[in-house]
PDB file of N, CA and C in Angstrom:
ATOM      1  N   UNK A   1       7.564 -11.108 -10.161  1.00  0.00           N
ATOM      2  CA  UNK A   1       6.686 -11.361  -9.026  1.00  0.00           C
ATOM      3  C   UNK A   1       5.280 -11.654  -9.556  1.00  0.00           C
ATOM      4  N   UNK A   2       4.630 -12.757  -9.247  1.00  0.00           N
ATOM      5  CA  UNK A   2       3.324 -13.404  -9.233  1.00  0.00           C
ATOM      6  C   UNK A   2       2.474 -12.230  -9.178  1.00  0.00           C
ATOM      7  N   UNK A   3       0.901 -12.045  -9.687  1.00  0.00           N
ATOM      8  CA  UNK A   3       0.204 -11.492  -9.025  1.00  0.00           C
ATOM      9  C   UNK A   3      -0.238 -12.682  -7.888  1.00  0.00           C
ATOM     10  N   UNK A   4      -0.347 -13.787  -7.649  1.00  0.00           N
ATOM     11  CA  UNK A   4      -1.254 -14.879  -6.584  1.00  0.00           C
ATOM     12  C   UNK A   4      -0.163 -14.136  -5.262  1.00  0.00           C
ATOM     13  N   UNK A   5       1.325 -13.961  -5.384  1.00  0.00           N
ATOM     14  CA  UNK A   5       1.982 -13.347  -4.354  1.00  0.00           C
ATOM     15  C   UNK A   5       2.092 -12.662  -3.875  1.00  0.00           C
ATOM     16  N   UNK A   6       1.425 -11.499  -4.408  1.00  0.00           N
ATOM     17  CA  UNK A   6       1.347 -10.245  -4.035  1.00  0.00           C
ATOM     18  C   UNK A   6       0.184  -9.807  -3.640  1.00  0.00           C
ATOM     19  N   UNK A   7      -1.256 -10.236  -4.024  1.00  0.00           N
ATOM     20  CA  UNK A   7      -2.443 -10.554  -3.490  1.00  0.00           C
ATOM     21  C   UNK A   7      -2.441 -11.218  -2.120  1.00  0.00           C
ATOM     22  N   UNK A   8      -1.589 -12.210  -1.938  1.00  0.00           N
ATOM     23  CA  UNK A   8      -1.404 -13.168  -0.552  1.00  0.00           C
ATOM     24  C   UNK A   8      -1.102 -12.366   0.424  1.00  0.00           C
ATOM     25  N   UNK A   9       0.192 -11.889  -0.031  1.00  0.00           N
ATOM     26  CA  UNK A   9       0.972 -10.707   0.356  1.00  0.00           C
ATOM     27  C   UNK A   9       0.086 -10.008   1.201  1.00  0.00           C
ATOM     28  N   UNK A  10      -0.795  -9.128   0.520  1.00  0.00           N
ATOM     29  CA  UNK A  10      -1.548  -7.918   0.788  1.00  0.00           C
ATOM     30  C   UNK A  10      -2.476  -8.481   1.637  1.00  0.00           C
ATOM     31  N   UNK A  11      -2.885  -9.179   1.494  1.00  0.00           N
ATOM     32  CA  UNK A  11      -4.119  -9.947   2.466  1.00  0.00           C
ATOM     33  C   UNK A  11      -3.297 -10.326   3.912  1.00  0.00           C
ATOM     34  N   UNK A  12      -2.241 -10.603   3.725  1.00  0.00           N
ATOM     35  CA  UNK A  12      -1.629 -11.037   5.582  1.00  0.00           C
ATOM     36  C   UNK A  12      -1.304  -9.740   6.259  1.00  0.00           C
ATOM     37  N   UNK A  13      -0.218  -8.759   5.450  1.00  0.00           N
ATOM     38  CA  UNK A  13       0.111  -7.652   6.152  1.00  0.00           C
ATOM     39  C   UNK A  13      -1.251  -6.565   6.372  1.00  0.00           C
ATOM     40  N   UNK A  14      -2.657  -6.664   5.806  1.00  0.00           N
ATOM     41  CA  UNK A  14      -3.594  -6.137   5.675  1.00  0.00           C
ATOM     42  C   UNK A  14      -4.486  -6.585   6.853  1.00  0.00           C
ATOM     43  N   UNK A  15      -4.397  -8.171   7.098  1.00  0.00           N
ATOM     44  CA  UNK A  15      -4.838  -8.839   8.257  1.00  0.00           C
ATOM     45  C   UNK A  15      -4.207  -8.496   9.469  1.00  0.00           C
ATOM     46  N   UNK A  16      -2.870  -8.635   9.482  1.00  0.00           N
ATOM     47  CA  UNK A  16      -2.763  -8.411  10.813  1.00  0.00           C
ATOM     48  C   UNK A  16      -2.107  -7.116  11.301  1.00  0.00           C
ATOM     49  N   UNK A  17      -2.092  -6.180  10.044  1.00  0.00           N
ATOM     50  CA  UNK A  17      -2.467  -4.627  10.690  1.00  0.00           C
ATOM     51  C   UNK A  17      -3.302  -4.059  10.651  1.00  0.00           C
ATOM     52  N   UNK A  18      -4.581  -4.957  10.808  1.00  0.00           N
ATOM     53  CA  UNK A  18      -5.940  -4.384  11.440  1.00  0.00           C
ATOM     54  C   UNK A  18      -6.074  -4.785  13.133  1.00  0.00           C
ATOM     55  N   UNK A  19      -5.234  -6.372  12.920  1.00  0.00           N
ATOM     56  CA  UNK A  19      -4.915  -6.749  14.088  1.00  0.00           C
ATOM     57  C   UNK A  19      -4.410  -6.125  15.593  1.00  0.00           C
ATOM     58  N   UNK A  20      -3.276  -5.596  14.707  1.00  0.00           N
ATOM     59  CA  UNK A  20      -2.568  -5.062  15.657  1.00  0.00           C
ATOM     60  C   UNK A  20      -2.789  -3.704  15.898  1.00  0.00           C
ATOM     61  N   UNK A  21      -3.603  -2.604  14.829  1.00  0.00           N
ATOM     62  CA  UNK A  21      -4.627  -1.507  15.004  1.00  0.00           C
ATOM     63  C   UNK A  21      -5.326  -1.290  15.777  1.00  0.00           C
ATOM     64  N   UNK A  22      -6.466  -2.564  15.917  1.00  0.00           N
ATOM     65  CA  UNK A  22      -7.254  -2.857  16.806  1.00  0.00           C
ATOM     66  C   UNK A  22      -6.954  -3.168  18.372  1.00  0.00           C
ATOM     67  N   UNK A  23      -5.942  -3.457  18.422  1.00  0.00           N
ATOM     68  CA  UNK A  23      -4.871  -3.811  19.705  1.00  0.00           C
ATOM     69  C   UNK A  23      -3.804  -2.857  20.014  1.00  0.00           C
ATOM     70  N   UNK A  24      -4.034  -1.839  19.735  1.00  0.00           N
ATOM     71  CA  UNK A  24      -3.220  -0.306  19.993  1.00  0.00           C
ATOM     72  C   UNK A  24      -2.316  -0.757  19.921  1.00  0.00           C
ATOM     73  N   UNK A  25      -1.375  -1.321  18.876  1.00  0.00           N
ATOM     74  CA  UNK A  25      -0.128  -1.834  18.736  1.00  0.00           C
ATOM     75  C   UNK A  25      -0.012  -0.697  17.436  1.00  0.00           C
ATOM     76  N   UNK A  26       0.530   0.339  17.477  1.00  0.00           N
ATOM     77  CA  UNK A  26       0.608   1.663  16.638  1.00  0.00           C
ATOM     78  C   UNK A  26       1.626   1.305  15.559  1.00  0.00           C
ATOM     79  N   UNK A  27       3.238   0.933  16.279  1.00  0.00           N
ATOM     80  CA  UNK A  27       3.923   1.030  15.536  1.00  0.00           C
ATOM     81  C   UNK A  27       3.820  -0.159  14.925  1.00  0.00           C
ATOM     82  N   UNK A  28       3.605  -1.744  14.492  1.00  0.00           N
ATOM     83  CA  UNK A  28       3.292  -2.334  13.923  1.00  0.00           C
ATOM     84  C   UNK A  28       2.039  -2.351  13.253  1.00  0.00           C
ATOM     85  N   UNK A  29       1.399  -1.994  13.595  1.00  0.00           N
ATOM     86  CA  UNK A  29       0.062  -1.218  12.506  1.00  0.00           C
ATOM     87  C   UNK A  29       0.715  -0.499  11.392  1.00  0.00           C
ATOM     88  N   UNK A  30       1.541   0.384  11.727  1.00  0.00           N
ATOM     89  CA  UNK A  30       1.880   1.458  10.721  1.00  0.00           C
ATOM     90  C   UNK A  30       2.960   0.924   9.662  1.00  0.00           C
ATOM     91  N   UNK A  31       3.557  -0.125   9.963  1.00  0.00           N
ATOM     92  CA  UNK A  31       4.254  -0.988   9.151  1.00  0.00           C
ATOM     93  C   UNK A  31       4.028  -1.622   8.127  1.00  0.00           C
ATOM     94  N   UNK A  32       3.065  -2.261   8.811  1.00  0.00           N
ATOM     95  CA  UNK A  32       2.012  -3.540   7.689  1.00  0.00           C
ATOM     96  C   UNK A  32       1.356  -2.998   7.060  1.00  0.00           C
ATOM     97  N   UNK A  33       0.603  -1.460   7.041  1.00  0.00           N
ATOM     98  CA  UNK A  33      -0.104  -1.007   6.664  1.00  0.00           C
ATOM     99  C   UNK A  33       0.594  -0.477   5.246  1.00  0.00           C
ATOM    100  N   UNK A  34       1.830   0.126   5.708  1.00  0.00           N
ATOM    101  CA  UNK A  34       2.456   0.288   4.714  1.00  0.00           C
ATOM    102  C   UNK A  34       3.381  -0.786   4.043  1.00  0.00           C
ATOM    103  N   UNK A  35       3.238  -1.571   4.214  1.00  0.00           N
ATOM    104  CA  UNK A  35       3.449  -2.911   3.462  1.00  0.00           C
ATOM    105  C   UNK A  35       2.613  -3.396   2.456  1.00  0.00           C
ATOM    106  N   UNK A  36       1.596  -3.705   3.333  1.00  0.00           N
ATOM    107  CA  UNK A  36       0.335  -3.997   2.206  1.00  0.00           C
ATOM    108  C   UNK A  36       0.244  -2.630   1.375  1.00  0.00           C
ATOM    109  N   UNK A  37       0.220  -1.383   1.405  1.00  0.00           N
ATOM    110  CA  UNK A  37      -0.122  -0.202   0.078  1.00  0.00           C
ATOM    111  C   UNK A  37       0.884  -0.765  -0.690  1.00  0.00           C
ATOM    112  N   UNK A  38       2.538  -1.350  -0.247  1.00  0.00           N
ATOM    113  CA  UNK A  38       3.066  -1.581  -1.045  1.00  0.00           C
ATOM    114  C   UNK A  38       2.948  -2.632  -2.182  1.00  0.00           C
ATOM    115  N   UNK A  39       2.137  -3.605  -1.684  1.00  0.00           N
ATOM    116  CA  UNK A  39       1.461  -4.821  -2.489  1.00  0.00           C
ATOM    117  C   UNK A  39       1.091  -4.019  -3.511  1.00  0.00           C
ATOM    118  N   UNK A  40       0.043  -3.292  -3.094  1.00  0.00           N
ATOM    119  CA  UNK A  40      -0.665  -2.581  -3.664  1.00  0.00           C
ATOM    120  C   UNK A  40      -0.754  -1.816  -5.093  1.00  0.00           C
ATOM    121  N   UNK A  41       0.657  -1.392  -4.541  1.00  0.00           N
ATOM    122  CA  UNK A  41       1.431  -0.152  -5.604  1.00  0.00           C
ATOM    123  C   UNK A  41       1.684  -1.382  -6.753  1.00  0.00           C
ATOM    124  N   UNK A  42       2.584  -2.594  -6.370  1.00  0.00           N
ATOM    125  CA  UNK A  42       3.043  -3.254  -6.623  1.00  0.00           C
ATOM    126  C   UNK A  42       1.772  -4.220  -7.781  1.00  0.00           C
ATOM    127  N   UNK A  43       0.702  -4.436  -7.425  1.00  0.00           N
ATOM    128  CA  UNK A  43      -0.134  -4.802  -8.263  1.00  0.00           C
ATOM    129  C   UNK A  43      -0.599  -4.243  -9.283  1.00  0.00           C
ATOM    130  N   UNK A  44      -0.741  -2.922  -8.692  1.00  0.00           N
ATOM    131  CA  UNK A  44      -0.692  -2.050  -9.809  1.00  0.00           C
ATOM    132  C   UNK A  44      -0.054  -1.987 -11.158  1.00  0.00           C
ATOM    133  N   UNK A  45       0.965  -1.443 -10.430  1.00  0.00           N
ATOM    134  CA  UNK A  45       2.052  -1.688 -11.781  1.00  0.00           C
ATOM    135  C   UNK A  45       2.573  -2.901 -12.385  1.00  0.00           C
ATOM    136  N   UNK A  46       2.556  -3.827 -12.059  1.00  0.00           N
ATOM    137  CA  UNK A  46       2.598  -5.497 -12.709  1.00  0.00           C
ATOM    138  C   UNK A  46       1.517  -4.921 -13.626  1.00  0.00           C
ATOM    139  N   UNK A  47       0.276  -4.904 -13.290  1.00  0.00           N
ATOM    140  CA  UNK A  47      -0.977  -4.557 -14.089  1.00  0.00           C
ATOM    141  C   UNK A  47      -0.497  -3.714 -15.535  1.00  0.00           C
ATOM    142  N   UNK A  48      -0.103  -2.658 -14.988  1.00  0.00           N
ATOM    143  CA  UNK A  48       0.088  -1.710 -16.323  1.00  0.00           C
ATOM    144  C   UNK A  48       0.948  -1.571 -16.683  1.00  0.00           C
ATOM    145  N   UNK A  49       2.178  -2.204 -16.763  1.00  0.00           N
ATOM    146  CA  UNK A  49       3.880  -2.448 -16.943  1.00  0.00           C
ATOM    147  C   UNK A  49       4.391  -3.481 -17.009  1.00  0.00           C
ATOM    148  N   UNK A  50       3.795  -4.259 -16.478  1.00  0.00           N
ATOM    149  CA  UNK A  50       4.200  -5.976 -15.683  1.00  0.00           C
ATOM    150  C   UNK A  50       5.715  -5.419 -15.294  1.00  0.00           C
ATOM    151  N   UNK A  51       5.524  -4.737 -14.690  1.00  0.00           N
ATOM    152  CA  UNK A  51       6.976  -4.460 -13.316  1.00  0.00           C
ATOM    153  C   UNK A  51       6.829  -3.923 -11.999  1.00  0.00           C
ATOM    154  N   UNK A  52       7.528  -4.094 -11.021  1.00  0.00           N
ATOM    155  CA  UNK A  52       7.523  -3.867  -9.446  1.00  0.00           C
ATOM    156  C   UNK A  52       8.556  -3.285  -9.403  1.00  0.00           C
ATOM    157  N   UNK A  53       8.874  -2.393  -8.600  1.00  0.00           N
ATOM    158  CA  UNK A  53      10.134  -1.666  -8.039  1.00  0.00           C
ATOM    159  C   UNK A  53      10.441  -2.507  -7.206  1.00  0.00           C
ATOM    160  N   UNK A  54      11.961  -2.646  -7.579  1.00  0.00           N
ATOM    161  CA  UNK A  54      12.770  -3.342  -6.325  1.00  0.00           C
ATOM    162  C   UNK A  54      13.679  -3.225  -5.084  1.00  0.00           C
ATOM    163  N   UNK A  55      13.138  -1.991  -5.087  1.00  0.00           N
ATOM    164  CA  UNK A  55      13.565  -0.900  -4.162  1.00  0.00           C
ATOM    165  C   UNK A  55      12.342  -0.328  -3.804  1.00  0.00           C
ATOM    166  N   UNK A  56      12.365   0.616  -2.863  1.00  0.00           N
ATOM    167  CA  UNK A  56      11.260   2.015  -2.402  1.00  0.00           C
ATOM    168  C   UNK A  56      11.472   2.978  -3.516  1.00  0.00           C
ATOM    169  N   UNK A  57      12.687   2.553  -3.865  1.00  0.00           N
ATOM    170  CA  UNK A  57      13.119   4.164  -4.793  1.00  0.00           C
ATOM    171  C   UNK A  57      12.996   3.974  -6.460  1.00  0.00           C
ATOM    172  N   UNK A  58      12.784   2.774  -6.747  1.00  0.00           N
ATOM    173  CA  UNK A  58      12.486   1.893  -7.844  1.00  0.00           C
ATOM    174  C   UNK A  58      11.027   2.167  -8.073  1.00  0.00           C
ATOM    175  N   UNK A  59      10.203   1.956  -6.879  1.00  0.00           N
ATOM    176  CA  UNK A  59       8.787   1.788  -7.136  1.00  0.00           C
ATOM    177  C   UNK A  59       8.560   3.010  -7.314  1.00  0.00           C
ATOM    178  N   UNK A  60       8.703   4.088  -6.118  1.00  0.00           N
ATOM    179  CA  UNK A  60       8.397   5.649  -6.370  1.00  0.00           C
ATOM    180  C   UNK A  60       8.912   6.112  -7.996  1.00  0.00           C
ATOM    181  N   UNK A  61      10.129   5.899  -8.065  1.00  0.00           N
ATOM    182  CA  UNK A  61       9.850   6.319  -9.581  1.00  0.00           C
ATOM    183  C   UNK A  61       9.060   5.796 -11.128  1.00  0.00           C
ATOM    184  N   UNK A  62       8.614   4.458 -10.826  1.00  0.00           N
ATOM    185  CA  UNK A  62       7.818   4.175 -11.817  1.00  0.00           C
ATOM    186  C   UNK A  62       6.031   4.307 -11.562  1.00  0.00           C
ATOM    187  N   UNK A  63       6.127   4.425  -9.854  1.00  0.00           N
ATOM    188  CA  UNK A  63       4.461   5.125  -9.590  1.00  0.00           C
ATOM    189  C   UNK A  63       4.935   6.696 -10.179  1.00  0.00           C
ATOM    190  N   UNK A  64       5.552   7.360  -9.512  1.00  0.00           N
ATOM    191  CA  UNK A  64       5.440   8.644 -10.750  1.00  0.00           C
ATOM    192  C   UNK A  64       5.334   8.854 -11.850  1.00  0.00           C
ATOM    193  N   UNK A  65       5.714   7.678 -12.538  1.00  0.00           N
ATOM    194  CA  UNK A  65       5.802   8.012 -14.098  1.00  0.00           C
ATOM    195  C   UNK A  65       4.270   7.193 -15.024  1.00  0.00           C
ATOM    196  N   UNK A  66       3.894   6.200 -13.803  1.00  0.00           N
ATOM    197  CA  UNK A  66       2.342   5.317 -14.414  1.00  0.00           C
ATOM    198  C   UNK A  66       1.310   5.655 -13.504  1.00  0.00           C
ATOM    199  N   UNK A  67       1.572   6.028 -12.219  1.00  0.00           N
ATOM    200  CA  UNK A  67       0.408   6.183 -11.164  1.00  0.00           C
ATOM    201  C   UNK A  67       0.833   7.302 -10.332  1.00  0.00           C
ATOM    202  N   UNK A  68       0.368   8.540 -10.501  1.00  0.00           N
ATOM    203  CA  UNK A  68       1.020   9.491  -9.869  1.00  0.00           C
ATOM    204  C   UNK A  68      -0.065   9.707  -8.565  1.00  0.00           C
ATOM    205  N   UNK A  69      -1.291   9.152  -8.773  1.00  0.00           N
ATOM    206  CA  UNK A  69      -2.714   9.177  -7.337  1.00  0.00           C
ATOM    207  C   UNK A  69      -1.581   8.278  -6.690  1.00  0.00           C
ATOM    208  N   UNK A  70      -1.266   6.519  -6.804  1.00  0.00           N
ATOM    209  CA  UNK A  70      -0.663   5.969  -5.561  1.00  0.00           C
ATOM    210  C   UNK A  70       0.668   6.643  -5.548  1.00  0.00           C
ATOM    211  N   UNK A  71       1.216   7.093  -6.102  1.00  0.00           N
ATOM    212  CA  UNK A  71       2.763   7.872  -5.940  1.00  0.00           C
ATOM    213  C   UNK A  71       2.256   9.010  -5.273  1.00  0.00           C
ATOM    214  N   UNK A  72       1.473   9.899  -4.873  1.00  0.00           N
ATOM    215  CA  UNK A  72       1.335  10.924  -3.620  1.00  0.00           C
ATOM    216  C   UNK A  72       1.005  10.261  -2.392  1.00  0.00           C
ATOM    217  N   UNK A  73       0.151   9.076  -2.479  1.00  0.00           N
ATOM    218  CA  UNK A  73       0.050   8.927  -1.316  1.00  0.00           C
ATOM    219  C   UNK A  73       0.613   7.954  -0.841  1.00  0.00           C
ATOM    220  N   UNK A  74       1.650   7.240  -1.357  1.00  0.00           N
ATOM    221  CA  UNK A  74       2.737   6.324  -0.754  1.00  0.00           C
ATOM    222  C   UNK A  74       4.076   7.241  -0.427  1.00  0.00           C
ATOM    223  N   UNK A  75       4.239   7.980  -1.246  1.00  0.00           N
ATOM    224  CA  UNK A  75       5.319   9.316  -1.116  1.00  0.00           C
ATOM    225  C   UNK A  75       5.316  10.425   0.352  1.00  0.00           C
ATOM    226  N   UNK A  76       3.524  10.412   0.811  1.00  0.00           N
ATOM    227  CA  UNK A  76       3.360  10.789   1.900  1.00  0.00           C
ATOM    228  C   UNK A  76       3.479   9.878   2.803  1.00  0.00           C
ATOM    229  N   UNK A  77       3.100   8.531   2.889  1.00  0.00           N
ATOM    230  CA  UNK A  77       3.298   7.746   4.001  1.00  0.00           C
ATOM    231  C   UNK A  77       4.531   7.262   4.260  1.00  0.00           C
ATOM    232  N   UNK A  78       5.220   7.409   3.508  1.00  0.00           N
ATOM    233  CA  UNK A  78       6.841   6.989   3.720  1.00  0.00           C
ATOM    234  C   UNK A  78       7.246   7.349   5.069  1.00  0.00           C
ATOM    235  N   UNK A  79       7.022   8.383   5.311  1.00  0.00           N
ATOM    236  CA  UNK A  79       8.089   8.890   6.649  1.00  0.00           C
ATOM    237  C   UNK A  79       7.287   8.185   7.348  1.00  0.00           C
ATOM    238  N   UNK A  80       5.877   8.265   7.703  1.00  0.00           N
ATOM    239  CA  UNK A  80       4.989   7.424   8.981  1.00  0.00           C
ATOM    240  C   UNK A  80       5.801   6.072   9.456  1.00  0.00           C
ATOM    241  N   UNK A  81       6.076   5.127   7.735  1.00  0.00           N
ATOM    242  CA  UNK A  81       6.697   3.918   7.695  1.00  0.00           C
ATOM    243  C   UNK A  81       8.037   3.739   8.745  1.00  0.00           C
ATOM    244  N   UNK A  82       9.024   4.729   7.988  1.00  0.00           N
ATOM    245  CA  UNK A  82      10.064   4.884   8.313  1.00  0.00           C
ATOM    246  C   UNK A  82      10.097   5.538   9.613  1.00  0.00           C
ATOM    247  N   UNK A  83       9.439   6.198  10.391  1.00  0.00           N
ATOM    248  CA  UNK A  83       8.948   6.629  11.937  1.00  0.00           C
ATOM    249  C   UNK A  83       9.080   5.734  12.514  1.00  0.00           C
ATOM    250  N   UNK A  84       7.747   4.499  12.197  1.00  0.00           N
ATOM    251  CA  UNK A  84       7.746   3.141  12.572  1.00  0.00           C
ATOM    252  C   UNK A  84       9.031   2.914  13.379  1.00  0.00           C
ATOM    253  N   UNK A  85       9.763   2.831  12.860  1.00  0.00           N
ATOM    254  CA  UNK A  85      11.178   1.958  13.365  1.00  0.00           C
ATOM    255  C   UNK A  85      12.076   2.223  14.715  1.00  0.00           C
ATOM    256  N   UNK A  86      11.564   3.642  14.759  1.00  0.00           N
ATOM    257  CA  UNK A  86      12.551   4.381  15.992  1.00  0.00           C
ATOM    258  C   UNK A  86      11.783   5.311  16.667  1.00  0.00           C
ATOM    259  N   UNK A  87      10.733   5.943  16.373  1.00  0.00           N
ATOM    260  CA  UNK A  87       9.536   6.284  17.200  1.00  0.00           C
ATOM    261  C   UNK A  87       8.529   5.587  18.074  1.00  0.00           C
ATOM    262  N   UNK A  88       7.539   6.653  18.763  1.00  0.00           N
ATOM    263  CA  UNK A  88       6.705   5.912  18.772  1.00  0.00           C
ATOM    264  C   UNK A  88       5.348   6.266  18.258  1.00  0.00           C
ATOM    265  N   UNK A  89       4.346   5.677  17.512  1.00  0.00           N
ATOM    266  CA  UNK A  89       3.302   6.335  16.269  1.00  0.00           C
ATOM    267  C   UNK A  89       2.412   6.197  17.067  1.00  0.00           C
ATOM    268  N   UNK A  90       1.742   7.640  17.277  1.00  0.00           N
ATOM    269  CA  UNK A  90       0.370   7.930  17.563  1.00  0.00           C
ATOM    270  C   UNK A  90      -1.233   7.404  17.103  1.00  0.00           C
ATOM    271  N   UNK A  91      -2.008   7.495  17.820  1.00  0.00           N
ATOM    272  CA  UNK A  91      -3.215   6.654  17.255  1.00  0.00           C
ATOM    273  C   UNK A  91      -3.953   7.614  16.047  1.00  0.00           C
ATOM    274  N   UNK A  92      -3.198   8.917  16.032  1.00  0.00           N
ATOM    275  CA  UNK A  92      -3.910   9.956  15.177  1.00  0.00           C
ATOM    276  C   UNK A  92      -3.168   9.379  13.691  1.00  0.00           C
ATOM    277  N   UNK A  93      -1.695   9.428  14.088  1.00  0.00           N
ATOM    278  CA  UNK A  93      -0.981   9.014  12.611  1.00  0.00           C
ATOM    279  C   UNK A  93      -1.269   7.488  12.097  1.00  0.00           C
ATOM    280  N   UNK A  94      -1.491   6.380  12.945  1.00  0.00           N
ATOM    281  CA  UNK A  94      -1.855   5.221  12.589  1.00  0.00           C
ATOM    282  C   UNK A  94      -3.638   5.476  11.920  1.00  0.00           C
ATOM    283  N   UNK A  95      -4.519   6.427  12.231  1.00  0.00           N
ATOM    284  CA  UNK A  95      -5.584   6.266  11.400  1.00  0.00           C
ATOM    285  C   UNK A  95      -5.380   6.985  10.725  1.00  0.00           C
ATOM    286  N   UNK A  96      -4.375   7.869  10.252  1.00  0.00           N
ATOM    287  CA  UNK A  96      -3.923   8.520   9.146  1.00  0.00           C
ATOM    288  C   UNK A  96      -3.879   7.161   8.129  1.00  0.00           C
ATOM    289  N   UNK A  97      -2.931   6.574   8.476  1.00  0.00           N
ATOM    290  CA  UNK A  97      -2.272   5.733   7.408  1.00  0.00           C
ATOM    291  C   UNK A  97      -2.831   4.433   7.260  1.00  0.00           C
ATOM    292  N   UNK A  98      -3.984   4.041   8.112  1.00  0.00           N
ATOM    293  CA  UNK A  98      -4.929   3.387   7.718  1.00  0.00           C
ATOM    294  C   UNK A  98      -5.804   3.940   6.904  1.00  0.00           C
ATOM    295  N   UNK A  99      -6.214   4.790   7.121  1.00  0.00           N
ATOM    296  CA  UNK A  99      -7.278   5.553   5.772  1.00  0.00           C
ATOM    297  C   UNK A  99      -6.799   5.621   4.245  1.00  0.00           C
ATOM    298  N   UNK A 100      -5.402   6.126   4.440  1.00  0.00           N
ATOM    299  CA  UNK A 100      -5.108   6.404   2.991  1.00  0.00           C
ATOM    300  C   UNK A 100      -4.491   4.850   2.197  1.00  0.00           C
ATOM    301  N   UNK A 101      -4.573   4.144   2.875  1.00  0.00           N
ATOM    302  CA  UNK A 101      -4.013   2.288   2.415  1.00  0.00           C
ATOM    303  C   UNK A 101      -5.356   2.027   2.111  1.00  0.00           C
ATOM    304  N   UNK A 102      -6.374   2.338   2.873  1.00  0.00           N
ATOM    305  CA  UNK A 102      -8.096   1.907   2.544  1.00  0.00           C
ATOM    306  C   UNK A 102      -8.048   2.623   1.288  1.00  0.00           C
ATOM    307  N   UNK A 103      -7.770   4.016   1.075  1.00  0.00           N
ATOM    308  CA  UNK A 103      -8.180   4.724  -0.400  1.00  0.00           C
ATOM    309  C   UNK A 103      -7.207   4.315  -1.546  1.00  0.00           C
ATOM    310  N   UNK A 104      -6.302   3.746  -1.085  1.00  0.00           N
ATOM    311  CA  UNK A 104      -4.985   3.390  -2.152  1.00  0.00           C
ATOM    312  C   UNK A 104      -5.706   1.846  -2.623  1.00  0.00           C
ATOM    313  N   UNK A 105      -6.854   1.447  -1.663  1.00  0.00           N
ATOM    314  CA  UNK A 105      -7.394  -0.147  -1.871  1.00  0.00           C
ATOM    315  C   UNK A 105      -8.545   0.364  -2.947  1.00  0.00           C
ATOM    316  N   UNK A 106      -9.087   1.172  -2.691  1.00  0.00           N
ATOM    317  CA  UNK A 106     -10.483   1.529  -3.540  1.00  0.00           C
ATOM    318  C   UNK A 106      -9.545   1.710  -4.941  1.00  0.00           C
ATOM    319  N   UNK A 107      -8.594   2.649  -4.825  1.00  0.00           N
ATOM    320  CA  UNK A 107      -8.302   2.884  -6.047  1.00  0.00           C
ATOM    321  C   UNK A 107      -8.136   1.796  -7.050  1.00  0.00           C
ATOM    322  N   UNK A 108      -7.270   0.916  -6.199  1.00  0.00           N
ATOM    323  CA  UNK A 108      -6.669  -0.271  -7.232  1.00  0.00           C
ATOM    324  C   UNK A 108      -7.867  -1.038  -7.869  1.00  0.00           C
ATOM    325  N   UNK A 109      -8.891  -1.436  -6.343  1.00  0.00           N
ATOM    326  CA  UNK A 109      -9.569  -2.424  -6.860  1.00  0.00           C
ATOM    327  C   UNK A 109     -10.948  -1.802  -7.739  1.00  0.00           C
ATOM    328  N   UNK A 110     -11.031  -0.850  -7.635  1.00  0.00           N
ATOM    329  CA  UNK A 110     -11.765   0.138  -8.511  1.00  0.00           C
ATOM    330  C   UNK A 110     -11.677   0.081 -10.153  1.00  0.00           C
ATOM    331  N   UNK A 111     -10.063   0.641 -10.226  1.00  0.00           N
ATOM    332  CA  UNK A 111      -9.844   0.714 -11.287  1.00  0.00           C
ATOM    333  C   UNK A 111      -9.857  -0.952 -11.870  1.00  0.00           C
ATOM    334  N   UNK A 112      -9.844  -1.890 -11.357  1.00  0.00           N
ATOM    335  CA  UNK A 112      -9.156  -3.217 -11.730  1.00  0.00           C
ATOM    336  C   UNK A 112     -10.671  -3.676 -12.549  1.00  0.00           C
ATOM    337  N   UNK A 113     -12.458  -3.105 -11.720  1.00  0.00           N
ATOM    338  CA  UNK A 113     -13.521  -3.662 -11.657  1.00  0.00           C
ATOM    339  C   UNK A 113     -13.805  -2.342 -13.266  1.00  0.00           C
ATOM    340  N   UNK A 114     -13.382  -0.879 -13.190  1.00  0.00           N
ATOM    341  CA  UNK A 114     -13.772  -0.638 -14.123  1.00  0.00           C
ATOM    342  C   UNK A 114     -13.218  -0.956 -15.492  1.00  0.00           C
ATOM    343  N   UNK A 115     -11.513  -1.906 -15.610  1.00  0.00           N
ATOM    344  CA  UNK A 115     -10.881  -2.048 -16.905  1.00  0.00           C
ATOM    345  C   UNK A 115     -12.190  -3.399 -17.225  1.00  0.00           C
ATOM    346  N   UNK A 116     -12.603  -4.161 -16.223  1.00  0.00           N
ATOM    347  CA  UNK A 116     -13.097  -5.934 -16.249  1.00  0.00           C
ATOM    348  C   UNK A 116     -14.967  -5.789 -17.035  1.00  0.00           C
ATOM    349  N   UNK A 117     -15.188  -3.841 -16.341  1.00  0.00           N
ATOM    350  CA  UNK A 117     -16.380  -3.935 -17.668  1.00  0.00           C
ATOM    351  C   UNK A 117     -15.946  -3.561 -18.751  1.00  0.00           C
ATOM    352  N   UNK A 118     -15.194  -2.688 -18.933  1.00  0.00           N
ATOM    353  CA  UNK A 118     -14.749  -2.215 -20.049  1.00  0.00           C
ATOM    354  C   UNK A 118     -14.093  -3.653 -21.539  1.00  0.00           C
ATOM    355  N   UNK A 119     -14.026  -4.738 -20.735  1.00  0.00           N
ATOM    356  CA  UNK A 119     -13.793  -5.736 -21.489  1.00  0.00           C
ATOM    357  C   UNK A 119     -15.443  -6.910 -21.962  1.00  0.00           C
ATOM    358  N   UNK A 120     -16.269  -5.943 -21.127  1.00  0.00           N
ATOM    359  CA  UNK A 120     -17.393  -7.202 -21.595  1.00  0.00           C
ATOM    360  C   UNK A 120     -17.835  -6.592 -22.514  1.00  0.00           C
TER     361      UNK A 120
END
């Protein structure tokens, strides 16, 4: 998997589950949201492995073993995700899981800005 695809990626499901956030659309908020962390995870580890899990259960075990910060908090949002589907998600749990996709964003792009001085 590309990083240009997974960046794209993250930018649509990131777009329009602010969209649909903003439009009390809960359970599709909570989807995309956890879609895009999955980009996320997913950039990550391309980054420091050049590999993606190809599974949920693929990725969780190689964020445990290279990124254990996004492996707690994708490990916690799982069920929200999986709620998604057959519930219905509250506006408390949708800014749950918007917050921690915002801190799973700092992390990545954080770490990405401190390897880019570390090279000048």
């Amino acid at each position: 998997m590309k990083k240009e695809v997974i960046l794209k990626n993250y930018d649509e499901y990131s777009e329009i589950a602010n969209y649909a956030f903003n439009n009390k659309k809960y359970n599709a908020a909570v989807t995309l949201y956890y879609k895009s962390l999955v980009e996320l995870c997913d950039l990550n580890l391309l980054k420091k492995i050049n590999k993606v899990g190809a599974t949920h259960t693929e990725r969780f075990n190689l964020l445990k073993n290279f990124d254990p910060e996004l492996y707690r908090i994708s490990s916690k949002l799982f069920r929200f995700y999986r709620d998604s589907y057959s519930k219905e998600i509250s506006p408390v749990v949708a800014k749950l899981v918007k917050e921690n996709v915002e801190k799973a964003k700092r992390i990545v792009f954080e770490k990405k800005d401190k390897e880019l001085d570390k090279e000048e």
